[in-house]
Protein backbone atom coordinates (compact mmCIF):
# COMPACT_ATOMS: atom_id res chain seq x y z
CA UNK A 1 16.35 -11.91 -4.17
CA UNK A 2 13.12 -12.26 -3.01
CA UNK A 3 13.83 -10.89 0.91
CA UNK A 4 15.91 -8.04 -0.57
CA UNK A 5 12.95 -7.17 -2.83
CA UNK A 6 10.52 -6.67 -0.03
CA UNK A 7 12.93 -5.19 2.07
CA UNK A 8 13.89 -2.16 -0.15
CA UNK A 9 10.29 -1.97 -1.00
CA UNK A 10 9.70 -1.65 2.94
CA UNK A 11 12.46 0.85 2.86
CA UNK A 12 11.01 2.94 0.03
CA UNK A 13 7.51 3.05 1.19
CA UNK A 14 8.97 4.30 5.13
CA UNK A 15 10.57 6.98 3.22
CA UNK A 16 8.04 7.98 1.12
CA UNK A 17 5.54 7.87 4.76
CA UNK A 18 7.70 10.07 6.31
CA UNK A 19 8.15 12.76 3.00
CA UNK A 20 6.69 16.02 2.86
CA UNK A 21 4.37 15.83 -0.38
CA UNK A 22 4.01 19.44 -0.32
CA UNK A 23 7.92 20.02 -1.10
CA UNK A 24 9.31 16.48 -2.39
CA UNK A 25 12.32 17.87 -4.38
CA UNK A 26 13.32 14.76 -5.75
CA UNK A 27 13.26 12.43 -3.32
CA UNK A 28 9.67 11.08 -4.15
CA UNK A 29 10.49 9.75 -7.43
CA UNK A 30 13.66 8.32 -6.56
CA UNK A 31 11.85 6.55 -3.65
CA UNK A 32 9.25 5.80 -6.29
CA UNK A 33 11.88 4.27 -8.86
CA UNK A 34 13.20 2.17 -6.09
CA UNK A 35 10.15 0.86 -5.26
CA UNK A 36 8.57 0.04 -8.62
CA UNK A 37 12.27 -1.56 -9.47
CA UNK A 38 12.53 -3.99 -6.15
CA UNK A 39 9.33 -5.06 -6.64
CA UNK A 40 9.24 -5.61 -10.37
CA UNK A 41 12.67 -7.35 -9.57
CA UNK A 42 11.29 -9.26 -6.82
CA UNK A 43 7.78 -10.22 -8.79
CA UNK A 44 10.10 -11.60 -11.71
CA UNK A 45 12.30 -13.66 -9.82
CA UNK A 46 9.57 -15.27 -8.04
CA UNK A 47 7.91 -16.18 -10.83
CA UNK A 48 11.23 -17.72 -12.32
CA UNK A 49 11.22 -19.48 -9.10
CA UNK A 50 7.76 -20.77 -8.96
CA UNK A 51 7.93 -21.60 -13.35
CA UNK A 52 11.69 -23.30 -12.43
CA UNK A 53 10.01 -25.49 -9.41
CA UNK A 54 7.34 -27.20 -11.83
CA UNK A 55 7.72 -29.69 -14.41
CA UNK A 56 6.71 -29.30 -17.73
CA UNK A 57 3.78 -31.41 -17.17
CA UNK A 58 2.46 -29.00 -14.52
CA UNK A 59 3.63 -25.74 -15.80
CA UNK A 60 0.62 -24.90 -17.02
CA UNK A 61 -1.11 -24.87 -13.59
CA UNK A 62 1.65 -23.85 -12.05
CA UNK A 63 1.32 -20.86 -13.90
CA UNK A 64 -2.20 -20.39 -13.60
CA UNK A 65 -2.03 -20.51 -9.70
CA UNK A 66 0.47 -17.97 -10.02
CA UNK A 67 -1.27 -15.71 -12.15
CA UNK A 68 -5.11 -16.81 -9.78
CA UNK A 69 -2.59 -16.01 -6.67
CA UNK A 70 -1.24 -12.49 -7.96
CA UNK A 71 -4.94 -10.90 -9.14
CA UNK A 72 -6.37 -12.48 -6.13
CA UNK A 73 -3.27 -10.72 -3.60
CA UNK A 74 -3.93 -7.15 -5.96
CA UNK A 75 -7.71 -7.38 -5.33
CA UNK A 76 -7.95 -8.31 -2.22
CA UNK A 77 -4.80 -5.72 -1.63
CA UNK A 78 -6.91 -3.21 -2.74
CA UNK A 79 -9.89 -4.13 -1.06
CA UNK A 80 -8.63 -4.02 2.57
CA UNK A 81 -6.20 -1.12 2.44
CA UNK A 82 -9.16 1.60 0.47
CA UNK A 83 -11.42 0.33 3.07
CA UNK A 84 -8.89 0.97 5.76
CA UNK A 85 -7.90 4.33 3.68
CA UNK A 86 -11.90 5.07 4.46
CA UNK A 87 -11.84 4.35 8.23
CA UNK A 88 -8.36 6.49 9.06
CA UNK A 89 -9.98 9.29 6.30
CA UNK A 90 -12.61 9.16 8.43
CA UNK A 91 -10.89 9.36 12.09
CA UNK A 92 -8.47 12.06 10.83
CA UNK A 93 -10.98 14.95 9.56
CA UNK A 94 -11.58 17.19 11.98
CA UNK A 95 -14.55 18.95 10.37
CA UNK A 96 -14.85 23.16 11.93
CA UNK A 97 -17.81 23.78 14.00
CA UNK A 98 -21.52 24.40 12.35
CA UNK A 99 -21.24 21.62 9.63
CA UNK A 100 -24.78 20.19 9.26
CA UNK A 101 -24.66 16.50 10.44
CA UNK A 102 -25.37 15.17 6.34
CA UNK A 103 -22.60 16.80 5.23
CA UNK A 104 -20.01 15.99 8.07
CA UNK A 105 -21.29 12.15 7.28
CA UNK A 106 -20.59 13.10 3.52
CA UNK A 107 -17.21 14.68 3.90
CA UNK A 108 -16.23 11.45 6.66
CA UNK A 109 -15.99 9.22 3.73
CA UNK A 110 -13.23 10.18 1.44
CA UNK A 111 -11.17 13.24 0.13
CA UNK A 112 -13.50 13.51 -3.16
CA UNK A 113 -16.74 13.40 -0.76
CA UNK A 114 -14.74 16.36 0.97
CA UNK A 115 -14.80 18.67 -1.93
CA UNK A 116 -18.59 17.95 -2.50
CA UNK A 117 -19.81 18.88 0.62
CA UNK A 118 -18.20 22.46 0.13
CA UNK A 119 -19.46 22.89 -2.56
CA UNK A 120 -22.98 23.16 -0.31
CA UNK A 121 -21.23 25.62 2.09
CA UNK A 122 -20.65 29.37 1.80
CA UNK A 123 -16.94 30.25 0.84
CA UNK A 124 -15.27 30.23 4.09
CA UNK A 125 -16.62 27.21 5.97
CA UNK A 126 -16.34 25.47 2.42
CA UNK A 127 -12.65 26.40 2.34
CA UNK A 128 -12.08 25.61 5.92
CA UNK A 129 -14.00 22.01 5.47
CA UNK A 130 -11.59 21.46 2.49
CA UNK A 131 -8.79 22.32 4.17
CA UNK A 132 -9.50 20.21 7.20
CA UNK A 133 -9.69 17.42 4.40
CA UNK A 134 -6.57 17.76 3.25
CA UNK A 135 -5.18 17.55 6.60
CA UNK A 136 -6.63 13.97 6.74
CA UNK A 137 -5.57 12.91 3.77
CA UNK A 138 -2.19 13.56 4.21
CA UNK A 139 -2.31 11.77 7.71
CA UNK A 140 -4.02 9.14 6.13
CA UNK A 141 -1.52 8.75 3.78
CA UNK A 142 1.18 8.74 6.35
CA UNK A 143 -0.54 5.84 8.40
CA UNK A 144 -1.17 3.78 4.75
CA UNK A 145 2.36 3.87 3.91
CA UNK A 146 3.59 3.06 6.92
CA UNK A 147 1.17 -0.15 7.22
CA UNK A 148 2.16 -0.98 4.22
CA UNK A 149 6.01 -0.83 4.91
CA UNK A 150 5.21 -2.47 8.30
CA UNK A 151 3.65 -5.32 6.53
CA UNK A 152 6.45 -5.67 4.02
CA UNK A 153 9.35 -5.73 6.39
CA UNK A 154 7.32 -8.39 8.45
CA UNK A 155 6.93 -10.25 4.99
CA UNK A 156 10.47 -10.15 4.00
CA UNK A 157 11.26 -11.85 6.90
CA UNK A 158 8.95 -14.21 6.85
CA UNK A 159 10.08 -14.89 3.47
CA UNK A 160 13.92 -15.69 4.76
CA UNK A 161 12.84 -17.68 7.63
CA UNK A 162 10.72 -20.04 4.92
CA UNK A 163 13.26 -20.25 2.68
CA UNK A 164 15.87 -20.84 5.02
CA UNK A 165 13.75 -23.83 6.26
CA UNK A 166 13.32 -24.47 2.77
CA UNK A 167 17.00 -25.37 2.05
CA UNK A 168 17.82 -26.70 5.23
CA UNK A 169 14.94 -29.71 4.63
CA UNK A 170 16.71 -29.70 1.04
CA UNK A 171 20.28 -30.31 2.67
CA UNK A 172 18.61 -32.51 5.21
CA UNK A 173 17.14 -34.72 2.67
CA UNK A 174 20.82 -35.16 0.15
């Protein structure tokens, strides 16, 4: 249950990487459905798993490792991919010619910072700076996805390859 999780959610997040934002139709929130599903499925049956593994002396740190392990994954998660959103942001704009230096730094940092700096430009270079924004964002969107289906698929097979070590000691040891 676990690998089949992580794979689908690998799945989902490569199609939603490779899906025009601008005209998603439907296929956005059914690849969104599918991935909130696998990995709500996934997240469930692990903690059955980890809950099932302890005994009911040590469920109640077994529990609070899981719980320690899953905010510390999420903020750490978060952490590492916005500052790699940042640096891709940042590699992707392609600012148009005659943007003071401050506000080319300003813009570099993230889509919001994009829209500020226009707002100290006249109408068209303001217009063409936001539009050169958007253009990152979407690339950098495109990249973060697929990292993060990249990194998936690698983890759901990591995650066989344990647990088929995992029952083969079991089998070994009966």
């Amino acid at each position: 249950m676990a690998c089949l999780s992580l794979a689908i959610s690998a799945g989902a997040l490569a199609g939603l990487a490779v899906t025009d934002f601008h005209h998603p139709g439907l296929v956005v929130p059914v690849l969104l459905v599918l991935l909130g599903l696998a990995l709500s499925i996934g997240l469930t049956a692990s903690s059955i798993a980890i809950m099932g593994a302890a005994d009911a002396r040590e469920a109640g740190a077994a529990g609070s490792l899981e719980a320690t392990g899953y905010e510390l994954g999420s903020g750490l998660g978060i952490t590492l991919f916005g500052v790699f959103m940042s640096v891709v942001f940042g590699r992707h704009l392609v600012l148009p010619e005659g943007v003071p230096e401050p506000l080319a730094d300003q813009a570099a940092r993230s889509i919001g910072d994009v829209y500020i700096a226009a707002r100290q430009l006249d109408a068209d270079q303001g217009a063409a700076v936001i539009a050169a924004g958007k253009a990152a964002f979407s690339a950098t969107h495109s990249v973060l996805l697929t990292t993060a289906a990249l990194l998936m698929g690698l983890l759901a097979v990591l995650v066989f390859f344990l647990l088929a070590q995992g029952r083969r000691a079991v089998a070994f040891q009966h």
